[in-house]
N, C-alpha and C. Protein backbone atom coordinates (compact mmCIF):
# COMPACT_ATOMS: atom_id res chain seq x y z
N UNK A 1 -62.39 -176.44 96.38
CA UNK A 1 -63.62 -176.78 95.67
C UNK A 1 -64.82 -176.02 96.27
N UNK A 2 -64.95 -175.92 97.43
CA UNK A 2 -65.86 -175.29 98.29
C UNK A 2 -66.32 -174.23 97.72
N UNK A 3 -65.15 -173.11 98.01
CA UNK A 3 -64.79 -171.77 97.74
C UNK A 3 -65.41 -171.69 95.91
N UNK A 4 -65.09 -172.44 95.08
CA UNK A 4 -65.16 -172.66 93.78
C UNK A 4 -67.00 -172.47 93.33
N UNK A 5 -67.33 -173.68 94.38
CA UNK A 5 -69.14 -173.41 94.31
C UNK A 5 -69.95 -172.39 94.95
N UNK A 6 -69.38 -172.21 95.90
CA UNK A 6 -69.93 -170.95 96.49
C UNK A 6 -69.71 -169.44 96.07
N UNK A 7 -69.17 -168.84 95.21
CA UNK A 7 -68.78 -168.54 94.04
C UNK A 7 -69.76 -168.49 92.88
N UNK A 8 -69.85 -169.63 92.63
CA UNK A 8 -70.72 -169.84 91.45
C UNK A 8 -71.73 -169.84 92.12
N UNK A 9 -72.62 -170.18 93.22
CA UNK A 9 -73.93 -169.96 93.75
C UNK A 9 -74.06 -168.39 93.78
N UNK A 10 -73.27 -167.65 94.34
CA UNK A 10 -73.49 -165.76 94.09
C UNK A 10 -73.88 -165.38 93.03
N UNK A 11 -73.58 -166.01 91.92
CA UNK A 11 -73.48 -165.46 90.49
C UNK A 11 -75.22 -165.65 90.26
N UNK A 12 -75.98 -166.42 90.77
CA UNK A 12 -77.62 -166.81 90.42
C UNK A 12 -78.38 -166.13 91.33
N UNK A 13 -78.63 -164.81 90.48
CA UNK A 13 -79.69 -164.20 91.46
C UNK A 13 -80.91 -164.86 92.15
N UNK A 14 -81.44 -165.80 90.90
CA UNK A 14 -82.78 -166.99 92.36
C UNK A 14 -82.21 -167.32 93.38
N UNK A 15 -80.70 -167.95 93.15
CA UNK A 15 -80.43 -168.54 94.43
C UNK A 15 -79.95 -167.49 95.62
N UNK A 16 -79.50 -166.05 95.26
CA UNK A 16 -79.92 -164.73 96.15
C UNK A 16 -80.69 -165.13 96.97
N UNK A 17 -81.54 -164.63 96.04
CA UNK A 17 -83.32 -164.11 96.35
C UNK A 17 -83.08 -165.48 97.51
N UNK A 18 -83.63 -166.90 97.09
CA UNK A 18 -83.49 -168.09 97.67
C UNK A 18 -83.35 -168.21 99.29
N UNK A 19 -81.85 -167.98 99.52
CA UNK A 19 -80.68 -167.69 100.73
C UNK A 19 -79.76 -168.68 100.72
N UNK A 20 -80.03 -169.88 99.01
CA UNK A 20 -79.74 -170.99 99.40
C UNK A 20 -77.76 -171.21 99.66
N UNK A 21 -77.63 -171.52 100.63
CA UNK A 21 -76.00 -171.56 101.06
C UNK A 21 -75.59 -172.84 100.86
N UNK A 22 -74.39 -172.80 100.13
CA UNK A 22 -73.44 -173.65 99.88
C UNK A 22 -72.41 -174.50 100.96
N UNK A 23 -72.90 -174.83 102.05
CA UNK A 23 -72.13 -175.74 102.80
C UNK A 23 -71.24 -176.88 103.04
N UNK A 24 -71.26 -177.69 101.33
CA UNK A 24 -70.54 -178.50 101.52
C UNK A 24 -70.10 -178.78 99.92
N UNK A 25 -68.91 -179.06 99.26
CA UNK A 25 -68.57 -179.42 98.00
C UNK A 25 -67.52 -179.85 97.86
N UNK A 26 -67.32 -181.36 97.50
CA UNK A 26 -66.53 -182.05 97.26
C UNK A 26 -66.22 -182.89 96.31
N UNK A 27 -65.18 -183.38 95.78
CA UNK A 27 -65.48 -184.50 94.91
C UNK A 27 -66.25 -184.89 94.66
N UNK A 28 -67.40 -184.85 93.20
CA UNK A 28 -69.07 -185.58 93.19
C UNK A 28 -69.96 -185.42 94.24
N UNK A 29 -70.05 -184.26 95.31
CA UNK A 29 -70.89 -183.89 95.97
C UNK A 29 -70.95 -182.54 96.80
N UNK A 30 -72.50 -182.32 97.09
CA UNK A 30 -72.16 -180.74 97.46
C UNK A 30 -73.56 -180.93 98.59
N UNK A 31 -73.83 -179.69 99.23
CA UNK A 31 -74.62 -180.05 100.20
C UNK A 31 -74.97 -178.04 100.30
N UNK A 32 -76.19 -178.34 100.53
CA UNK A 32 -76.81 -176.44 100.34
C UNK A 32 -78.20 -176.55 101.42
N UNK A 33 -78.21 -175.13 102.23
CA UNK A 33 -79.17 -175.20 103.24
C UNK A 33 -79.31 -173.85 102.62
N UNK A 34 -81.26 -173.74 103.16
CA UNK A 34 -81.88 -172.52 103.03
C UNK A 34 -82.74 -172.37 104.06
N UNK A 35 -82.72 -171.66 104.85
CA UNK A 35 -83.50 -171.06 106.02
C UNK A 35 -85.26 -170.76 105.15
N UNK A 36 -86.25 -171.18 106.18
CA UNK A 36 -87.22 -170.87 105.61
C UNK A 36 -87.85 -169.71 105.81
N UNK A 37 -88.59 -169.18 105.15
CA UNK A 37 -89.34 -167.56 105.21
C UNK A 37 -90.65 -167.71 104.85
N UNK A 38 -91.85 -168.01 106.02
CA UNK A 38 -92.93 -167.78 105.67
C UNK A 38 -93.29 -167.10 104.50
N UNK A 39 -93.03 -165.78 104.79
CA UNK A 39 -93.64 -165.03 104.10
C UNK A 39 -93.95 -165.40 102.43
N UNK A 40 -92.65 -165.98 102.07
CA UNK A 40 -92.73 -166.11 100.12
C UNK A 40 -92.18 -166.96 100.14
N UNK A 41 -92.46 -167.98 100.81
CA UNK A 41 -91.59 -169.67 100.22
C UNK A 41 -92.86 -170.82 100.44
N UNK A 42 -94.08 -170.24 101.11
CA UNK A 42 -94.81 -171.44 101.51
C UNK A 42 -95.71 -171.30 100.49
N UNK A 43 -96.88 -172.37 100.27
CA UNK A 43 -97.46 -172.75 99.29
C UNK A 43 -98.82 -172.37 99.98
N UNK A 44 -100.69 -172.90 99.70
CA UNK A 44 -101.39 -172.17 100.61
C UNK A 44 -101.87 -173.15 101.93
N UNK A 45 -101.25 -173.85 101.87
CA UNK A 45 -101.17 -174.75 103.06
C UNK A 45 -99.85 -174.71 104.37
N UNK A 46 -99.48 -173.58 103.91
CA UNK A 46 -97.69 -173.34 104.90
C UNK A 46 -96.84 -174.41 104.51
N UNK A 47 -96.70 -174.84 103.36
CA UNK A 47 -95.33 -175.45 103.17
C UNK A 47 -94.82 -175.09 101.99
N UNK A 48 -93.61 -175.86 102.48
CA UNK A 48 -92.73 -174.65 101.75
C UNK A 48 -92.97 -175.70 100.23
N UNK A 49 -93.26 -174.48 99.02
CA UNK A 49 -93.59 -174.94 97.76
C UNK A 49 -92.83 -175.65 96.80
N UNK A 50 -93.89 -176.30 96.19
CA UNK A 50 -93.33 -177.78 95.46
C UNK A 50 -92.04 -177.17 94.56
N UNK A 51 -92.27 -176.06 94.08
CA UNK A 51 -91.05 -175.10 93.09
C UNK A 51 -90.14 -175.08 93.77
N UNK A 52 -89.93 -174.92 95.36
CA UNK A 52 -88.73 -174.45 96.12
C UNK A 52 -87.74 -176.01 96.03
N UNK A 53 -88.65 -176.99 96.60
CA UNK A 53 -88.33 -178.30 96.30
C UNK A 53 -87.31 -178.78 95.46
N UNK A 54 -87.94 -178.51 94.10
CA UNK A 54 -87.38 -178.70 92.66
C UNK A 54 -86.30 -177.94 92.87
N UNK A 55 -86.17 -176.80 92.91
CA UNK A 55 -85.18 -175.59 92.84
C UNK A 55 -83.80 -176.31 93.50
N UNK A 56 -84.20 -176.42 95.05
CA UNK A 56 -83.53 -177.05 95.58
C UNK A 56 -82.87 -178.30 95.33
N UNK A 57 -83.33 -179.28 95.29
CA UNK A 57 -82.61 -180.83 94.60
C UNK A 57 -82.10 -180.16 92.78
N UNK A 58 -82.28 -179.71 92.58
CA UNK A 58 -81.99 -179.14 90.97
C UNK A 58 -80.67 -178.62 91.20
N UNK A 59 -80.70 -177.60 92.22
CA UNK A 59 -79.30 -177.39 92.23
C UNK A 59 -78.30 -177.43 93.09
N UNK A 60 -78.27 -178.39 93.83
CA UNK A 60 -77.57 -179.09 94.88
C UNK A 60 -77.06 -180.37 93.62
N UNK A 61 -77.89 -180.93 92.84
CA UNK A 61 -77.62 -181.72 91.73
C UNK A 61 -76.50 -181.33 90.53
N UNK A 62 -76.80 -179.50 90.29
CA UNK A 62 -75.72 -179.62 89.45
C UNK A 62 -74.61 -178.66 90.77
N UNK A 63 -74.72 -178.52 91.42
CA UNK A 63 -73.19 -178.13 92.12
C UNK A 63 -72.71 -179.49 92.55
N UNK A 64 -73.17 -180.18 92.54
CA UNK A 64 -72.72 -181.90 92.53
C UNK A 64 -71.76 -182.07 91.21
N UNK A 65 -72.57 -182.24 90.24
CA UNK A 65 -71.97 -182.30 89.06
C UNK A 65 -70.79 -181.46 88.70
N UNK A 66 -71.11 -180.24 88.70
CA UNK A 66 -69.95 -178.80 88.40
C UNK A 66 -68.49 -179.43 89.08
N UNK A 67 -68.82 -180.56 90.73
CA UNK A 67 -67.26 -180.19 91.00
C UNK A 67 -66.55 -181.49 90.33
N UNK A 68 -67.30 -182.21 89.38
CA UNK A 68 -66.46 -183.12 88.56
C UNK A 68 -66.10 -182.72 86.74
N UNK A 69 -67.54 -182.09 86.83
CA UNK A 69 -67.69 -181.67 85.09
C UNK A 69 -67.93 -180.84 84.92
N UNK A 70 -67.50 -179.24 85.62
CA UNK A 70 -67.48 -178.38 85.69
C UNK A 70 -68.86 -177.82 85.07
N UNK A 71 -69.16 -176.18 84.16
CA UNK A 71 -70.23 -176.02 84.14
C UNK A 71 -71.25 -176.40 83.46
N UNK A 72 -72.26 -176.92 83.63
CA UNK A 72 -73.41 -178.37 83.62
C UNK A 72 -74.61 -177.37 83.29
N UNK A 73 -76.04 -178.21 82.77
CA UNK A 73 -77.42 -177.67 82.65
C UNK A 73 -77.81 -178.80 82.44
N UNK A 74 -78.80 -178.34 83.08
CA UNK A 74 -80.16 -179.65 83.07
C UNK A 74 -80.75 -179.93 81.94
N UNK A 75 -80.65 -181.40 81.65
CA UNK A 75 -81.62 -181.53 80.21
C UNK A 75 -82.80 -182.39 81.34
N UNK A 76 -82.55 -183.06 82.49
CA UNK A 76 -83.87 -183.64 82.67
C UNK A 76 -83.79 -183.78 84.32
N UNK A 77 -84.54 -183.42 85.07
CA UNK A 77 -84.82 -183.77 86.44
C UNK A 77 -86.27 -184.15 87.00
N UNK A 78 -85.93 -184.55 88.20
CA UNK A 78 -87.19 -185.26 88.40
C UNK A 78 -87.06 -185.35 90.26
N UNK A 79 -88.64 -184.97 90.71
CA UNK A 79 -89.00 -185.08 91.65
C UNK A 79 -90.23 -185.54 92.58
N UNK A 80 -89.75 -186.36 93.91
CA UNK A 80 -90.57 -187.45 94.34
C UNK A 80 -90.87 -186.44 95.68
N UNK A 81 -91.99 -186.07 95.89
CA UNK A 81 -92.26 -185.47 97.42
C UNK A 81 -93.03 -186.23 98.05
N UNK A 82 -92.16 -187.03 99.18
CA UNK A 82 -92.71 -187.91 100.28
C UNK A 82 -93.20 -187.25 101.37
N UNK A 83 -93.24 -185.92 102.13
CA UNK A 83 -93.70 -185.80 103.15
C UNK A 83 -94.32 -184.73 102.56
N UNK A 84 -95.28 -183.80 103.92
CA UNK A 84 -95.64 -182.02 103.77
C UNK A 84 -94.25 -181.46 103.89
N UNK A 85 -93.61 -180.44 103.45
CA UNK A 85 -92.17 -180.01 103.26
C UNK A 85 -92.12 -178.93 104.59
N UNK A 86 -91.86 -178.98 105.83
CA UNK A 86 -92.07 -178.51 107.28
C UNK A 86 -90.07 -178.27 107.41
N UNK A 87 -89.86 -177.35 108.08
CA UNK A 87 -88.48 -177.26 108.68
C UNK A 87 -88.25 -175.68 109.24
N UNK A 88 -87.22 -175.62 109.92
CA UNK A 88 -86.98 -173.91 109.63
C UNK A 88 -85.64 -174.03 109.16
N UNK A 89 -85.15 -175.18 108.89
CA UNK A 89 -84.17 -175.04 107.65
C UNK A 89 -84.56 -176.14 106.75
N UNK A 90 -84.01 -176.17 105.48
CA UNK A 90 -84.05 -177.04 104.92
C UNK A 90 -82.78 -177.43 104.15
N UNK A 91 -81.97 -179.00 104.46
CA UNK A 91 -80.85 -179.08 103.51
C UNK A 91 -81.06 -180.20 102.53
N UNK A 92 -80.21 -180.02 101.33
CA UNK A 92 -80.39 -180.34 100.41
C UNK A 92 -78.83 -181.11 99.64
N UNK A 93 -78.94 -182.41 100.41
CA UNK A 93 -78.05 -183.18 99.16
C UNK A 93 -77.58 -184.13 98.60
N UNK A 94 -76.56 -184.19 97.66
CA UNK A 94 -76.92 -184.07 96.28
C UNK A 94 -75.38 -184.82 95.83
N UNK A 95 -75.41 -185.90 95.39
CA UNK A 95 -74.30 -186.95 94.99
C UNK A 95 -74.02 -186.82 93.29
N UNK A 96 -73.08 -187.07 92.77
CA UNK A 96 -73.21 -187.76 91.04
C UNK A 96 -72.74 -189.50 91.22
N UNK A 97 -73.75 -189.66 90.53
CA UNK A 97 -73.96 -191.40 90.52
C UNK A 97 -73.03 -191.73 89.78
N UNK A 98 -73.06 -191.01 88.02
CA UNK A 98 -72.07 -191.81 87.05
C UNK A 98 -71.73 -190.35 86.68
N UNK A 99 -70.63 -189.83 86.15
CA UNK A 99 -70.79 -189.27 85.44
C UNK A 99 -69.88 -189.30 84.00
N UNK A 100 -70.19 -189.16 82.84
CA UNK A 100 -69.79 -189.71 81.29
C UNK A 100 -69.03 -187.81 80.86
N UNK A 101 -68.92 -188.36 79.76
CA UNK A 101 -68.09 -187.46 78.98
C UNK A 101 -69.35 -185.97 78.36
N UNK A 102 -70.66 -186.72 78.28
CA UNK A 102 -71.65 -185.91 77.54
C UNK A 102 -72.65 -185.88 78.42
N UNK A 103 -72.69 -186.65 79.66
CA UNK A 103 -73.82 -186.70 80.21
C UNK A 103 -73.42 -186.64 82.01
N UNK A 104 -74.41 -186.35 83.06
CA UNK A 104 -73.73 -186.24 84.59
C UNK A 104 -75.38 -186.81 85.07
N UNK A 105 -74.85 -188.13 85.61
CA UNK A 105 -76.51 -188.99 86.21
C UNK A 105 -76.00 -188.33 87.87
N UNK A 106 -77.07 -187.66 88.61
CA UNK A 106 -77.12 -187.60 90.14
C UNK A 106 -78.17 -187.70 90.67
N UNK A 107 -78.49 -187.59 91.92
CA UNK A 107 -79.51 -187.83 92.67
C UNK A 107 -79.10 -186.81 94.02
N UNK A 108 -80.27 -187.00 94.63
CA UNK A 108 -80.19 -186.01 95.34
C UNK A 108 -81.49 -186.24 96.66
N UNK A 109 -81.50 -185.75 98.54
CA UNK A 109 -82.08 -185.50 98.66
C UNK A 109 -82.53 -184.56 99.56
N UNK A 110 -83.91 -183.89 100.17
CA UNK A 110 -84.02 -183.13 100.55
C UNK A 110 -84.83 -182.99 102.08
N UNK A 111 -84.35 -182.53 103.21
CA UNK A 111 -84.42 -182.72 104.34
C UNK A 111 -84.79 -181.30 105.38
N UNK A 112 -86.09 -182.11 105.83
CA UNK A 112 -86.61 -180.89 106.98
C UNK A 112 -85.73 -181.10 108.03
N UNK A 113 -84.95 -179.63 108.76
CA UNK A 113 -84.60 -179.74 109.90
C UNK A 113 -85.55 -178.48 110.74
N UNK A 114 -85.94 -179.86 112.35
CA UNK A 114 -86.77 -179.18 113.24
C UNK A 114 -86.02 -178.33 114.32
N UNK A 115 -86.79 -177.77 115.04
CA UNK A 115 -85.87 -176.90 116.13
C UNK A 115 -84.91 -177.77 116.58
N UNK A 116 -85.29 -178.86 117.20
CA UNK A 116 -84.37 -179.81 117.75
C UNK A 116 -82.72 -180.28 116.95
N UNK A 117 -83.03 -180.08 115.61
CA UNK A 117 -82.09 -180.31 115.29
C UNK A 117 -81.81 -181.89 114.43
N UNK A 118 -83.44 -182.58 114.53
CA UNK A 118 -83.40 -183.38 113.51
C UNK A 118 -83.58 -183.10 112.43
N UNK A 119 -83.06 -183.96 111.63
CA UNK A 119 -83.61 -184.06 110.18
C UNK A 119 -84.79 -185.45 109.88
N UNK A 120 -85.93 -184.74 108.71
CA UNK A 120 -86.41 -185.57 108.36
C UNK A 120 -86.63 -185.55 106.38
N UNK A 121 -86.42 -186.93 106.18
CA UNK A 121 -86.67 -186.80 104.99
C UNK A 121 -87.85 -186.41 104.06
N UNK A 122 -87.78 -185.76 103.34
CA UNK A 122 -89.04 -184.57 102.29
C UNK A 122 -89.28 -185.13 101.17
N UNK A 123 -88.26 -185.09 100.51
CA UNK A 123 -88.20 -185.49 99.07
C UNK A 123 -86.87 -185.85 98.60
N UNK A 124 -86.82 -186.48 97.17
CA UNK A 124 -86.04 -186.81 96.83
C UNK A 124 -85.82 -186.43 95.14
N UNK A 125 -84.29 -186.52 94.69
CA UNK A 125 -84.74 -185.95 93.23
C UNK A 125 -83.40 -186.40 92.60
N UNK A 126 -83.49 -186.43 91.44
CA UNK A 126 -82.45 -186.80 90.50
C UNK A 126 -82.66 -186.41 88.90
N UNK A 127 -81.55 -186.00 88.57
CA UNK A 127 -81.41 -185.23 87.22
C UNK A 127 -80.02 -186.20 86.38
N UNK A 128 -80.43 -185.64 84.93
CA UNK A 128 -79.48 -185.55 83.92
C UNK A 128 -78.65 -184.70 83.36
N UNK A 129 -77.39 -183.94 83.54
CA UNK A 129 -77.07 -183.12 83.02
C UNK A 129 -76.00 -183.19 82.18
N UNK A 130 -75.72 -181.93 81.56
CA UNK A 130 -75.17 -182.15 80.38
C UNK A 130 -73.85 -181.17 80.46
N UNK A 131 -72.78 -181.36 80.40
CA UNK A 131 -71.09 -180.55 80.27
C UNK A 131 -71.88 -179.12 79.21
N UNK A 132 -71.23 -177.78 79.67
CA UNK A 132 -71.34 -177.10 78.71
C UNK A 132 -70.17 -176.34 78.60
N UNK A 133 -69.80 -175.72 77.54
CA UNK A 133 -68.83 -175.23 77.13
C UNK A 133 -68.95 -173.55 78.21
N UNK A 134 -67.71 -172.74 78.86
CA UNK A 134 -67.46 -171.83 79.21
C UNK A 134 -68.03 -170.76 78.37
N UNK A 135 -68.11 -170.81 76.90
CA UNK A 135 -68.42 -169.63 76.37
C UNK A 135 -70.34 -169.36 75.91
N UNK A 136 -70.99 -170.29 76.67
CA UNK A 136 -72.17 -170.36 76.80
C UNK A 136 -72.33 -170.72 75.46
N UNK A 137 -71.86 -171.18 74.73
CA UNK A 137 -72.31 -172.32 73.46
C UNK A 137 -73.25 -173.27 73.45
């Protein structure tokens, strides 16, 4: 399954660009870290931006989904930012709550890690997605 998402993360040039890595995918869950880069990820306050956020819980949410209901798109997500978003990594993850025949409920969340090696919680996020057919139908 691993091998399966990480795979499919190569194929998305944002998530390139990103660095975001695929570390963990299992049954209804997956787990993705991205090293941070001053340079083009922070917002004008040095944190890392509310878009990266989204990006992140968005798709830690559907590689969640993908390893039950294979390939998925977002009809609806949603995001709660509890702290300033600080780390020099950041991981990101990402459960399926229910998932139906037409529809994939998950949640997801997202975590500063400091030099030390803690984590602290950032934000949090959860989406709706939807099964799509292989031939991009």
């Amino acid at each position: 399954m691993l091998d399966t998402i990480q795979a499919l993360n190569r194929t998305a040039a944002f998530n390139r660009w990103a660095g975001f890595e695929v570390v963990r995918a299992e049954n209804g869950e997956a787990e993705l870290r991205m090293a941070w880069r001053e340079a083009d990820m922070g917002q004008y306050a040095g944190f890392l931006h509310a878009g990266m956020i989204g990006a992140l819980l968005d798709t830690v949410c559907g590689f969640a989904a993908a390893t039950v209901a294979g390939r998925v798109l977002a009809s609806h997500f949603s995001v709660d930012c509890m702290a300033p978003a600080l780390g020099r990594v950041f991981v990101a993850r990402g459960r399926v709550v229910k998932a139906g025949r037409k529809q994939v409920f998950t949640a997801a969340e997202l975590f500063g890690e400091a030099e030390d090696g803690t984590l602290k919680l950032l934000a949090t996020g959860s989406t709706i997605l939807v099964p799509v057919p292989d031939d991009k139908g």
